[in-house]
Structures are given as C-alpha cells and as structure tokens.
PDB file of N, CA and C in Angstrom:
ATOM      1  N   UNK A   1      54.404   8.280  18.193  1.00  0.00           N
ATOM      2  CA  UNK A   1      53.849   8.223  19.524  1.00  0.00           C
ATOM      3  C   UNK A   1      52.499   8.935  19.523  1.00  0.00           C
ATOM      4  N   UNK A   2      51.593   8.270  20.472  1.00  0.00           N
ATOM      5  CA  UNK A   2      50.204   8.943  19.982  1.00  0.00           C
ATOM      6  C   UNK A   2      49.937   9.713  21.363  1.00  0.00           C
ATOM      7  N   UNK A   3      49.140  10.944  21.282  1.00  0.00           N
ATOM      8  CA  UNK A   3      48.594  11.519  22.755  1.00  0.00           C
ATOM      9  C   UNK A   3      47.665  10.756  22.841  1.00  0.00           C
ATOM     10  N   UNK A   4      47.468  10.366  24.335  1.00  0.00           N
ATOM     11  CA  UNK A   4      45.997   9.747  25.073  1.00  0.00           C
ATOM     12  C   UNK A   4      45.744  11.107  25.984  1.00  0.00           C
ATOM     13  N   UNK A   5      44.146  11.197  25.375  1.00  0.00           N
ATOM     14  CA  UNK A   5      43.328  11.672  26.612  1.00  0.00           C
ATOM     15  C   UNK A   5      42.520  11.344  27.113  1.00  0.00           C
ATOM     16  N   UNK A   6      41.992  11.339  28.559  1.00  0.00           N
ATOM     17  CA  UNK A   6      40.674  11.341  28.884  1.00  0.00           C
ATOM     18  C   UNK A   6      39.618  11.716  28.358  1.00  0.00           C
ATOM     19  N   UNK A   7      38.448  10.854  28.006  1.00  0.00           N
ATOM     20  CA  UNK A   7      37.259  11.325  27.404  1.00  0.00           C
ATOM     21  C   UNK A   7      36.208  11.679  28.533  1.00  0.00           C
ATOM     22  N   UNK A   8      35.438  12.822  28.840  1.00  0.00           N
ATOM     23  CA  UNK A   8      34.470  13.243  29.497  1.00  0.00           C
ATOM     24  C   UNK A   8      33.044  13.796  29.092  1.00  0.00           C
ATOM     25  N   UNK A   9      32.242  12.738  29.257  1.00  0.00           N
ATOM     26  CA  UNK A   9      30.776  13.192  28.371  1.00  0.00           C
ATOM     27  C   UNK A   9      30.190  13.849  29.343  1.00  0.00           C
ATOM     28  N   UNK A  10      29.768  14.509  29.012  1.00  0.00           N
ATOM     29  CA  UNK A  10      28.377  15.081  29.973  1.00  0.00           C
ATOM     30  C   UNK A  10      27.585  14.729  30.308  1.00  0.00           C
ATOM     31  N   UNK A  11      27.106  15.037  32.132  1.00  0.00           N
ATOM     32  CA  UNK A  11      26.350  14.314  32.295  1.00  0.00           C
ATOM     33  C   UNK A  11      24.869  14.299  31.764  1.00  0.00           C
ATOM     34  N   UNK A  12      24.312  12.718  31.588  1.00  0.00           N
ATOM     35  CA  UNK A  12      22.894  12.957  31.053  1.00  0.00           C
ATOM     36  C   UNK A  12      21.322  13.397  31.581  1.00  0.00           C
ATOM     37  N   UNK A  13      20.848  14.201  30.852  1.00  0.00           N
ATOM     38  CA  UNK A  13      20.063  14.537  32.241  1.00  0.00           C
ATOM     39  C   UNK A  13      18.290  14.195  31.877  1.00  0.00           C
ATOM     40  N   UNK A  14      17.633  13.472  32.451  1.00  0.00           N
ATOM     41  CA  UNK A  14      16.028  12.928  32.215  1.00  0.00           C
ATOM     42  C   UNK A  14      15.382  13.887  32.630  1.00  0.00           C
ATOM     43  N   UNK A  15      14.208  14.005  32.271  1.00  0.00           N
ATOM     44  CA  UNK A  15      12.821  14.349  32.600  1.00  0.00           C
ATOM     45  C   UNK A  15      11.541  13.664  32.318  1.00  0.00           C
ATOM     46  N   UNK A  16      10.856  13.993  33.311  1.00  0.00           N
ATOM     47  CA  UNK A  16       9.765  12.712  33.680  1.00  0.00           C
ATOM     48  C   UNK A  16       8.433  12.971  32.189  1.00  0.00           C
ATOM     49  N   UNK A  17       8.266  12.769  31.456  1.00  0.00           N
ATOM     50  CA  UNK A  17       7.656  12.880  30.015  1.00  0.00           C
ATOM     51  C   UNK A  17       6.305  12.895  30.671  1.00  0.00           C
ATOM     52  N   UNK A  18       5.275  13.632  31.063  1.00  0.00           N
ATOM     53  CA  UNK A  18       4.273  13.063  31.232  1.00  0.00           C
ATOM     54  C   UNK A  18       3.007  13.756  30.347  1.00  0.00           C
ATOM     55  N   UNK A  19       2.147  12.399  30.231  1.00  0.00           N
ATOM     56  CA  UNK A  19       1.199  12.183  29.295  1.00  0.00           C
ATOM     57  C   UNK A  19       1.881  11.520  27.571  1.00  0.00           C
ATOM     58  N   UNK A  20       2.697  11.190  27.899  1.00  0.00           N
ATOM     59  CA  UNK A  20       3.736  10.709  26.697  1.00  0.00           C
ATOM     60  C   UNK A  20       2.955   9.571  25.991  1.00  0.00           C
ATOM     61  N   UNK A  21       2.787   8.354  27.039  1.00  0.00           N
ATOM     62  CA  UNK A  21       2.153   7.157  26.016  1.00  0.00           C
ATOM     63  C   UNK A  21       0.492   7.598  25.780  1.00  0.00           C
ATOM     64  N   UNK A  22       0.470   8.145  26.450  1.00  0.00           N
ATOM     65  CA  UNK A  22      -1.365   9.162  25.795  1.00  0.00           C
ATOM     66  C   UNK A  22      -1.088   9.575  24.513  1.00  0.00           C
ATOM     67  N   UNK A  23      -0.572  10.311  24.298  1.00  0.00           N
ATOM     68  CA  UNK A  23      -0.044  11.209  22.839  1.00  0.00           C
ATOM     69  C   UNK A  23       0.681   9.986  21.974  1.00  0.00           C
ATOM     70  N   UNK A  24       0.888   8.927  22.404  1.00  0.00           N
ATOM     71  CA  UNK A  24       1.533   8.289  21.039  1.00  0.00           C
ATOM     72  C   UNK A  24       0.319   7.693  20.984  1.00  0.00           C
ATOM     73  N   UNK A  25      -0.582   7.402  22.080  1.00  0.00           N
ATOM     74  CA  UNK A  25      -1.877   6.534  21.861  1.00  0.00           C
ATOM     75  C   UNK A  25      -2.633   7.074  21.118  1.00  0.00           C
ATOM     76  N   UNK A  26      -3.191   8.208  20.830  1.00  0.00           N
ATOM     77  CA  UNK A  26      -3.975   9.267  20.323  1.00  0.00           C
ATOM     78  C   UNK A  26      -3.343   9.421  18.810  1.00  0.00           C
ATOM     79  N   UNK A  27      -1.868   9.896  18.768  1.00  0.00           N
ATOM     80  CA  UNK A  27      -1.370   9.622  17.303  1.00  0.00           C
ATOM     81  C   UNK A  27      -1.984   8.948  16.884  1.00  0.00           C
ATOM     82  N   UNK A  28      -1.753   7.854  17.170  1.00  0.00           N
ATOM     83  CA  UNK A  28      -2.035   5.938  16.669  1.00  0.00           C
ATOM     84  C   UNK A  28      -3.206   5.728  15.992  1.00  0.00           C
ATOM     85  N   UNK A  29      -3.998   6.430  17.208  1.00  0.00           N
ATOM     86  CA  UNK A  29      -5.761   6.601  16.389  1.00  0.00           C
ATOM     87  C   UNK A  29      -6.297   7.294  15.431  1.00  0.00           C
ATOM     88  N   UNK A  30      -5.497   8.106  15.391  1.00  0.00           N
ATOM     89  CA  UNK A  30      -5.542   9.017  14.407  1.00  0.00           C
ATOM     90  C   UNK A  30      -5.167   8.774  13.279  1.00  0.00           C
ATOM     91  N   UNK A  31      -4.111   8.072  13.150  1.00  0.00           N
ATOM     92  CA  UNK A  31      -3.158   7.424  12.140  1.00  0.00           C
ATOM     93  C   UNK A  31      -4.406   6.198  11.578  1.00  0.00           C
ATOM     94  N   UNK A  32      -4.633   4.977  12.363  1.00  0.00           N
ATOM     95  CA  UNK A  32      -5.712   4.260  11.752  1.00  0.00           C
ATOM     96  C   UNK A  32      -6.703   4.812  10.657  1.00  0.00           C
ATOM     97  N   UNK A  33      -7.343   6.309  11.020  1.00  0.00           N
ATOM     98  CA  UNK A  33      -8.530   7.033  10.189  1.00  0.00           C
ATOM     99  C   UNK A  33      -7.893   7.395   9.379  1.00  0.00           C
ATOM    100  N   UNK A  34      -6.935   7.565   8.683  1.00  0.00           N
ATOM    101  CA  UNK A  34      -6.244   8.157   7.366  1.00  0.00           C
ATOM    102  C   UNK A  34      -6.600   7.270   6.624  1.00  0.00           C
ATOM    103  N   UNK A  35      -7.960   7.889   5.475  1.00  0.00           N
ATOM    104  CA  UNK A  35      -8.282   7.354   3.968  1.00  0.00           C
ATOM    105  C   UNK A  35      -6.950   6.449   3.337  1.00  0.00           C
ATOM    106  N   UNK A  36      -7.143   5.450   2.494  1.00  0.00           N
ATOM    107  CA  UNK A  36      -6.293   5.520   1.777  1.00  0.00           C
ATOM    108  C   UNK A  36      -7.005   5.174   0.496  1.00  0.00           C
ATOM    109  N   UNK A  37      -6.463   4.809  -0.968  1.00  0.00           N
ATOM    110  CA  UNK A  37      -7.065   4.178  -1.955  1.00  0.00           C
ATOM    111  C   UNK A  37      -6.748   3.218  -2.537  1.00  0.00           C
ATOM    112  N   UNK A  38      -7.573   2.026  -1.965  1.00  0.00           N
ATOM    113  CA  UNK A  38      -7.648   1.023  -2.328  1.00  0.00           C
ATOM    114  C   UNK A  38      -8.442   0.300  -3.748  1.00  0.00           C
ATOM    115  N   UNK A  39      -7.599  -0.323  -4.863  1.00  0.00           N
ATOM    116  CA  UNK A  39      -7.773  -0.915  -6.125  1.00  0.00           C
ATOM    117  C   UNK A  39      -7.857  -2.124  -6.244  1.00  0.00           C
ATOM    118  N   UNK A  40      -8.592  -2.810  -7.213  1.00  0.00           N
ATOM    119  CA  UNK A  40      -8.840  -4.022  -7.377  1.00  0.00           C
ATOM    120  C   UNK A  40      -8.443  -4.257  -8.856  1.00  0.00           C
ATOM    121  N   UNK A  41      -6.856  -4.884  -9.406  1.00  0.00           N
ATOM    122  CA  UNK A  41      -6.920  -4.876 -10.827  1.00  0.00           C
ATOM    123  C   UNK A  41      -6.913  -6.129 -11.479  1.00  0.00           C
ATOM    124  N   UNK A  42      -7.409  -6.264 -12.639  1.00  0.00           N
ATOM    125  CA  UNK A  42      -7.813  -7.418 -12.817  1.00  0.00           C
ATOM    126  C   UNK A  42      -7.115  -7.470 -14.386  1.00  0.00           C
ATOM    127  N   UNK A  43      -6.157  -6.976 -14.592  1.00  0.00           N
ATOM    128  CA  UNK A  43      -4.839  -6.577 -15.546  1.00  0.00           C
ATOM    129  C   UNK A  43      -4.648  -5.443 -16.279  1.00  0.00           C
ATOM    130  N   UNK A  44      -4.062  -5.533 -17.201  1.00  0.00           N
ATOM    131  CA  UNK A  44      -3.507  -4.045 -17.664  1.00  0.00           C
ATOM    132  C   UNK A  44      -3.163  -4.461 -18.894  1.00  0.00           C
ATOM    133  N   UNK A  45      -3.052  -3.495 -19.970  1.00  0.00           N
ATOM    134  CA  UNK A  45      -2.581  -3.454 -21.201  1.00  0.00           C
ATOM    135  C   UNK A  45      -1.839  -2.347 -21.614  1.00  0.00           C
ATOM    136  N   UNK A  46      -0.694  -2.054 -22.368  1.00  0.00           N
ATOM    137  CA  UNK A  46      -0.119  -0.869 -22.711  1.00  0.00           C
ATOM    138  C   UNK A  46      -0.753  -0.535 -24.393  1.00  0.00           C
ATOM    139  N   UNK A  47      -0.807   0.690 -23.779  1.00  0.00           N
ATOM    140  CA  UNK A  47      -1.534   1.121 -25.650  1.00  0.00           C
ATOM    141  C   UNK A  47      -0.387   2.517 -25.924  1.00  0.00           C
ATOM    142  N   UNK A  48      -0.587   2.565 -26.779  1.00  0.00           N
ATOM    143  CA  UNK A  48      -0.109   4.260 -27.760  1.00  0.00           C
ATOM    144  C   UNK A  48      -0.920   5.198 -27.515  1.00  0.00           C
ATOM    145  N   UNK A  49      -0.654   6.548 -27.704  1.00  0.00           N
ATOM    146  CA  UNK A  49      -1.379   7.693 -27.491  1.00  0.00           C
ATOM    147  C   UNK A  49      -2.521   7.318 -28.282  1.00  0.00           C
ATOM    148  N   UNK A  50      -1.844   6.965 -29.964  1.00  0.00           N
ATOM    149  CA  UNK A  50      -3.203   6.641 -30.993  1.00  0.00           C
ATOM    150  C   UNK A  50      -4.156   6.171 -30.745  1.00  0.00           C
ATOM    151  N   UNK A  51      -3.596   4.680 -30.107  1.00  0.00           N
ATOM    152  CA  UNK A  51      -4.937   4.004 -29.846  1.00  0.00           C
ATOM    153  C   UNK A  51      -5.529   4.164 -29.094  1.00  0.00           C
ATOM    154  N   UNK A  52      -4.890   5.046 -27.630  1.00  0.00           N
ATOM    155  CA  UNK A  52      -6.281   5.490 -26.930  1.00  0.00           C
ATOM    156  C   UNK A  52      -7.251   6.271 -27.567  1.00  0.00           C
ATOM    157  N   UNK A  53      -6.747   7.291 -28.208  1.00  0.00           N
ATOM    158  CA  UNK A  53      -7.441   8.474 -28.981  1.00  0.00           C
ATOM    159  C   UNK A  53      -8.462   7.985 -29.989  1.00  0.00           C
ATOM    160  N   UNK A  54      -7.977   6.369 -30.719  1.00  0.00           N
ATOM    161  CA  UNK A  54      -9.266   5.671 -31.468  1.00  0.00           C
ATOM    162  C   UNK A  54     -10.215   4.864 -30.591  1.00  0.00           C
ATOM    163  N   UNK A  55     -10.259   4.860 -29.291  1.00  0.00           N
ATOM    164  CA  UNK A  55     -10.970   4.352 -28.319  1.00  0.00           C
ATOM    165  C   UNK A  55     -12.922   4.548 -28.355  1.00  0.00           C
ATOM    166  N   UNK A  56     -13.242   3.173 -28.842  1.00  0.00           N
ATOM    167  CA  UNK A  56     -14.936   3.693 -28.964  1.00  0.00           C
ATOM    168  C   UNK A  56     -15.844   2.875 -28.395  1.00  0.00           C
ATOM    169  N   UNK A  57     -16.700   2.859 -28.592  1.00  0.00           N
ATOM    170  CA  UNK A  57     -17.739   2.393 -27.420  1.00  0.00           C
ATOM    171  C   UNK A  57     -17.377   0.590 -27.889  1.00  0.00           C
ATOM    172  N   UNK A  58     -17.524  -0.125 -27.296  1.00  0.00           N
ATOM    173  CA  UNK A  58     -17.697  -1.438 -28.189  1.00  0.00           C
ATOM    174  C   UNK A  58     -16.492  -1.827 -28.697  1.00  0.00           C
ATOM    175  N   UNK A  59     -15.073  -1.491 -28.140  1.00  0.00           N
ATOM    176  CA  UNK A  59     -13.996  -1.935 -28.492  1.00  0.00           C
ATOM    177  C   UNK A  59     -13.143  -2.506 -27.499  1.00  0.00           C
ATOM    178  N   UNK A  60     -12.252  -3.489 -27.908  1.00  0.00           N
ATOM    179  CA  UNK A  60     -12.303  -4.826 -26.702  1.00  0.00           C
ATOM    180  C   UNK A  60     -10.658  -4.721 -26.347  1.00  0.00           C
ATOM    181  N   UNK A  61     -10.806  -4.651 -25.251  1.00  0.00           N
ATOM    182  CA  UNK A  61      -9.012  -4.168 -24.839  1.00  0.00           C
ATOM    183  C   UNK A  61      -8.812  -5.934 -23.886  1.00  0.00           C
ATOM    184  N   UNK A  62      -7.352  -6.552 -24.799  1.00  0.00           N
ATOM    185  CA  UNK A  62      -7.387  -7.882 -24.194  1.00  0.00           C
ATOM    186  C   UNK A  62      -6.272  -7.365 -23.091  1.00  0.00           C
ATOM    187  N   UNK A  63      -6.065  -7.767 -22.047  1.00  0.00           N
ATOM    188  CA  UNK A  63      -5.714  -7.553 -20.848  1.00  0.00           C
ATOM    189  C   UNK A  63      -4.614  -8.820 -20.712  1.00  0.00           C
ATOM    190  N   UNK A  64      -3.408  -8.495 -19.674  1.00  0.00           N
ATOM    191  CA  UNK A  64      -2.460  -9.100 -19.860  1.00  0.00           C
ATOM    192  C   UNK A  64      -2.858 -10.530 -18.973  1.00  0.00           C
ATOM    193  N   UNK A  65      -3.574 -10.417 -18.288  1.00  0.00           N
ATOM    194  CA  UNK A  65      -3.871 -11.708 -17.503  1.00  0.00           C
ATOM    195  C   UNK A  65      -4.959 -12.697 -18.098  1.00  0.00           C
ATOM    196  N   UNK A  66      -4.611 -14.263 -17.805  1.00  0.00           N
ATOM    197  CA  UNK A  66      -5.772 -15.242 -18.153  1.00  0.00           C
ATOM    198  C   UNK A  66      -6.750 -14.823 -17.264  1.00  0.00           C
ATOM    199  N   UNK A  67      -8.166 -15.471 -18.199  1.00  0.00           N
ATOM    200  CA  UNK A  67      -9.456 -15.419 -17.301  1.00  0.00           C
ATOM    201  C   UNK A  67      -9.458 -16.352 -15.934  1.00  0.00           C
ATOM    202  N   UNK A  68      -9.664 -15.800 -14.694  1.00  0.00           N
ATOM    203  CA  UNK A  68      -9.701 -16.933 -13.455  1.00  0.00           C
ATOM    204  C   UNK A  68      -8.235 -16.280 -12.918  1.00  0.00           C
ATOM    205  N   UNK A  69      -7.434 -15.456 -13.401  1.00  0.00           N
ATOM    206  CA  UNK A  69      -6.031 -15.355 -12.568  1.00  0.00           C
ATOM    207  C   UNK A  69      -6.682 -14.436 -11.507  1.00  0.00           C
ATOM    208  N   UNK A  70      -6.002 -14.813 -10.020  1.00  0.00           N
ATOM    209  CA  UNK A  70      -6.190 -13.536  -9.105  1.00  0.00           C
ATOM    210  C   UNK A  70      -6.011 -12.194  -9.665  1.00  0.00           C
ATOM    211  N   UNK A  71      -7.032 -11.412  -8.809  1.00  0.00           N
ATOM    212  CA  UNK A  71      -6.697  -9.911  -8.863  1.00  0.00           C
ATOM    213  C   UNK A  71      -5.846  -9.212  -8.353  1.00  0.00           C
ATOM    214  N   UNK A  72      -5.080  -8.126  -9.131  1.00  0.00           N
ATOM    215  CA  UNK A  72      -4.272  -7.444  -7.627  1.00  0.00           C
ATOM    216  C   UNK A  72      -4.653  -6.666  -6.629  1.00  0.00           C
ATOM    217  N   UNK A  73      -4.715  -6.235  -5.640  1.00  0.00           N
ATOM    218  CA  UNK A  73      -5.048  -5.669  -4.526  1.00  0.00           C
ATOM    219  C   UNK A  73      -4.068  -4.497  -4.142  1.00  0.00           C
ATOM    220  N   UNK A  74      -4.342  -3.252  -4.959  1.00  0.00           N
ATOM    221  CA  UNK A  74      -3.471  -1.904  -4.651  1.00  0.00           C
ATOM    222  C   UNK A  74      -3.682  -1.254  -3.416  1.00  0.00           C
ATOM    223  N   UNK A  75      -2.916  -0.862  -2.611  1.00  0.00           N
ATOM    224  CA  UNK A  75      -3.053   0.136  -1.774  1.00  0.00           C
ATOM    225  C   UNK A  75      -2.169   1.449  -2.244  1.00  0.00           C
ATOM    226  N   UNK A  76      -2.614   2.663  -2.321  1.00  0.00           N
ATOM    227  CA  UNK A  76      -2.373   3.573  -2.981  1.00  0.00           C
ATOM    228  C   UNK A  76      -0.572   3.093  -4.141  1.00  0.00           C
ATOM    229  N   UNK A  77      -1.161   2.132  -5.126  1.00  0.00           N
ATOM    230  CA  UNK A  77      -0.344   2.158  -5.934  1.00  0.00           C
ATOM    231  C   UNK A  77       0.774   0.814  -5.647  1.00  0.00           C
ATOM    232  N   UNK A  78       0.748   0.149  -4.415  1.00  0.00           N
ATOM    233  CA  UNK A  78       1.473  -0.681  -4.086  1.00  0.00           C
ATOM    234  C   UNK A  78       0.457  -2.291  -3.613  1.00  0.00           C
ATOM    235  N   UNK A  79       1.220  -2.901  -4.367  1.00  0.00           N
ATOM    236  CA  UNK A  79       0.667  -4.547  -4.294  1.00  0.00           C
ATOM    237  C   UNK A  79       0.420  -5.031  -2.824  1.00  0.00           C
ATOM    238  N   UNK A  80      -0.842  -5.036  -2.489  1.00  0.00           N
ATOM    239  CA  UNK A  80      -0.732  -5.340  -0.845  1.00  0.00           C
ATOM    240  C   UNK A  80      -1.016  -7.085  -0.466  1.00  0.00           C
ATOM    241  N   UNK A  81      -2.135  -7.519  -2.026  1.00  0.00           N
ATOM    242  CA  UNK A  81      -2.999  -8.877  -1.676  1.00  0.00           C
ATOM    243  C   UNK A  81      -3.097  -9.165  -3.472  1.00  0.00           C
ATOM    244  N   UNK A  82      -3.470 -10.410  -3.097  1.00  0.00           N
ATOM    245  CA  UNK A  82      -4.182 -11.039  -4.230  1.00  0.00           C
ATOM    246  C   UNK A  82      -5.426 -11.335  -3.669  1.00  0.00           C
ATOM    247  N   UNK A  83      -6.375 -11.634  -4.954  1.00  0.00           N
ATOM    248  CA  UNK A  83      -7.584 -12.343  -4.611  1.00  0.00           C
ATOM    249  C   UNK A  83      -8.346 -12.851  -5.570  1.00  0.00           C
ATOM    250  N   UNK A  84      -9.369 -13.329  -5.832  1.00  0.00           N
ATOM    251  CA  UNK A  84     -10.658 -13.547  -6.389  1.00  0.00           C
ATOM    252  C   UNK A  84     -11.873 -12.922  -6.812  1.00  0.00           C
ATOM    253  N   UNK A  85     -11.843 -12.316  -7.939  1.00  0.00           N
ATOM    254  CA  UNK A  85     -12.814 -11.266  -8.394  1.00  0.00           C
ATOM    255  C   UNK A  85     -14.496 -12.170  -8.445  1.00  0.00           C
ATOM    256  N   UNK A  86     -15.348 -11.649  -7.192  1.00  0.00           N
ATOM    257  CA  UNK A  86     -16.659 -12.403  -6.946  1.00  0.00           C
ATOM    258  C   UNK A  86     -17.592 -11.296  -7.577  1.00  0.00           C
ATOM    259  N   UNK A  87     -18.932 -11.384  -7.635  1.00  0.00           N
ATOM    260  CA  UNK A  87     -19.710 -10.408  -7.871  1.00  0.00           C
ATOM    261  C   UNK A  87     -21.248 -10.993  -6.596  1.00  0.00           C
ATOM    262  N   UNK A  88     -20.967  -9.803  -5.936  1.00  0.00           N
ATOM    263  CA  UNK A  88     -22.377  -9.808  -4.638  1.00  0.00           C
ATOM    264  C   UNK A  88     -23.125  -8.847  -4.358  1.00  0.00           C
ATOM    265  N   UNK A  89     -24.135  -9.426  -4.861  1.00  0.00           N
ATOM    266  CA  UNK A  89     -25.110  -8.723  -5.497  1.00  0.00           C
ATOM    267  C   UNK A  89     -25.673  -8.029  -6.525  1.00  0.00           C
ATOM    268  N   UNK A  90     -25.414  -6.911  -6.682  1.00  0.00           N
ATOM    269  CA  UNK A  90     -25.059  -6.198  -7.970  1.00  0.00           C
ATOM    270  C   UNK A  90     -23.724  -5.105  -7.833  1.00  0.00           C
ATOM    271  N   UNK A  91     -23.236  -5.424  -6.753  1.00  0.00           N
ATOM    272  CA  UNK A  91     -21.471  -4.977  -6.829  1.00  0.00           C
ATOM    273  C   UNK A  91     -20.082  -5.840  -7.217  1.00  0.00           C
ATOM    274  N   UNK A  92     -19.530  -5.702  -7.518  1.00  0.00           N
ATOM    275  CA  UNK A  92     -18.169  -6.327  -7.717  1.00  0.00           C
ATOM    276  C   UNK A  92     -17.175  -6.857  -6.041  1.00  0.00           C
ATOM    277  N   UNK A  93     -16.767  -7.819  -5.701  1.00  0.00           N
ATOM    278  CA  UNK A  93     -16.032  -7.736  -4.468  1.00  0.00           C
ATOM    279  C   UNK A  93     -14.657  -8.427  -4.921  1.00  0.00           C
ATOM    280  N   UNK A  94     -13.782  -8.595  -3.863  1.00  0.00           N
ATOM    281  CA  UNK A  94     -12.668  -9.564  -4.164  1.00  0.00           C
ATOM    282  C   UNK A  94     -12.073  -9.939  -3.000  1.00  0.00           C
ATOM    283  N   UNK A  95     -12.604 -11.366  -2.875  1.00  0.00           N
ATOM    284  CA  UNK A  95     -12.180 -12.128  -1.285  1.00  0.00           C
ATOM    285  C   UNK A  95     -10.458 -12.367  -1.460  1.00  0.00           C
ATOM    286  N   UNK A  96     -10.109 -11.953  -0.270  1.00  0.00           N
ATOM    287  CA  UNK A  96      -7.917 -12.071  -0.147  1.00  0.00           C
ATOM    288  C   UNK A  96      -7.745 -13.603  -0.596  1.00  0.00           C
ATOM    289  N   UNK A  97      -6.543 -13.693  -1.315  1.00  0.00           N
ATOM    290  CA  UNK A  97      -6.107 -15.143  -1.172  1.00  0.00           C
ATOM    291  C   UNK A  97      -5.040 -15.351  -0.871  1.00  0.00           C
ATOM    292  N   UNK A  98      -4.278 -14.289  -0.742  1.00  0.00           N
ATOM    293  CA  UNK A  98      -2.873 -14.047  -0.835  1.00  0.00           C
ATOM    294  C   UNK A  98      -2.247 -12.787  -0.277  1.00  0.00           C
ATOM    295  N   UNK A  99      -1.593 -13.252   0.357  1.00  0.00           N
ATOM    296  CA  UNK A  99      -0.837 -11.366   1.220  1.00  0.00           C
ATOM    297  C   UNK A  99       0.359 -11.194   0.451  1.00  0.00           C
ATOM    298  N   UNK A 100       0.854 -10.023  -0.038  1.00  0.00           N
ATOM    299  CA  UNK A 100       2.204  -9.967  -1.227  1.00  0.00           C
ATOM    300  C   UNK A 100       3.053  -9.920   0.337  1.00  0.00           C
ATOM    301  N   UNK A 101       4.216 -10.294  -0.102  1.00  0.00           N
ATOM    302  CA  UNK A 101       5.362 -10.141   0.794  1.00  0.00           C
ATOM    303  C   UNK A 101       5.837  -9.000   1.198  1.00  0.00           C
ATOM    304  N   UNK A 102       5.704  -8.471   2.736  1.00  0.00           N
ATOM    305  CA  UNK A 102       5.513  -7.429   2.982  1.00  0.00           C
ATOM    306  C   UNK A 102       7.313  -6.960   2.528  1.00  0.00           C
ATOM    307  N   UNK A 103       8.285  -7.800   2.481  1.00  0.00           N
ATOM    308  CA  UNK A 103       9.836  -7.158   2.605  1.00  0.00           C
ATOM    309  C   UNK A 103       9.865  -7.254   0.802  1.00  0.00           C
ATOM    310  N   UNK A 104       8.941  -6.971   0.299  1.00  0.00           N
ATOM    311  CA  UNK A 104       9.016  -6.894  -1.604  1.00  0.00           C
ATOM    312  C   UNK A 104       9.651  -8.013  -2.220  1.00  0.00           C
TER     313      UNK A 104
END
C-alpha cells in the first residue's frame, strides 16, 4: 500500500527586470567586437621532427590537396567555409563557395 500526499510548491514570485533587454542588447554588441582568427588553408602535410629540422630555403613541401581544390576557411581552428584562393592586387584573398555544415 503506498502513502499519498499532497504536493505544495511555493508560491512563485516575479519582479519587474528593468533595463533587461538593454543589457542583453549591449552584451550582443559587445559580443559582435570580439577578434577572432581567421585562416585560409590551402593544405597540409605531416612531416617528422627530422624533416622539419632539415627544412631550407628552396625546399618544396607537396601538400595534401590538388592544385584548383577549394581552400579551407578556419575560424579559430574550426572549418567554417570553403573557397577559392584569388590574388587582388598584390594580396592573397579567398571568395566563399561553400558554408561547412554548421551541425558538423
């Protein structure tokens, strides 16, 4: 046989928050201006301690990607875009072609 009791919550009690959506608005903006570091890679190779250490001027590191494959587009360390490695002017750019899937 089981005991039943009455359950009694307490009552809940509000207060009027004010200046609340100001302060998440202001967060928000604030949040936008946070630096981040953004990369443009255009592949990668794994080497040995050695062979970095024989590393000299004029030595040709082949890279895991074909010539013409999109670039990746890092945001501090995480795949955000692909794109197209252009050169404008005398800088390097890389127009989006591709958004990575934001759910990985």
């Amino acid at each position: 046989m089981f005991k039943v009791r009455e359950v009694v919550f307490p009552e809940f009690k509000t207060t009027q928050a004010s200046g609340f959506v100001q302060e998440i608005d202001e967060s928000r903006e604030r949040m936008l201006e946070i630096p981040m570091e953004v990369a443009v890679e255009i592949g990668s190779v794994e080497c040995t301690v050695s062979e970095i250490l024989n590393l000299e001027v004029g030595r040709v590191l082949m890279l895991d990607k074909q010539a013409g494959s999109p670039a990746d587009v890092m945001v501090n360390g995480e795949l955000i875009a692909k794109g197209d490695v252009m050169v404008m002017g005398e800088q390097f750019a890389t127009r989006i072609t591709e958004i990575a899937n934001k759910r990985g």
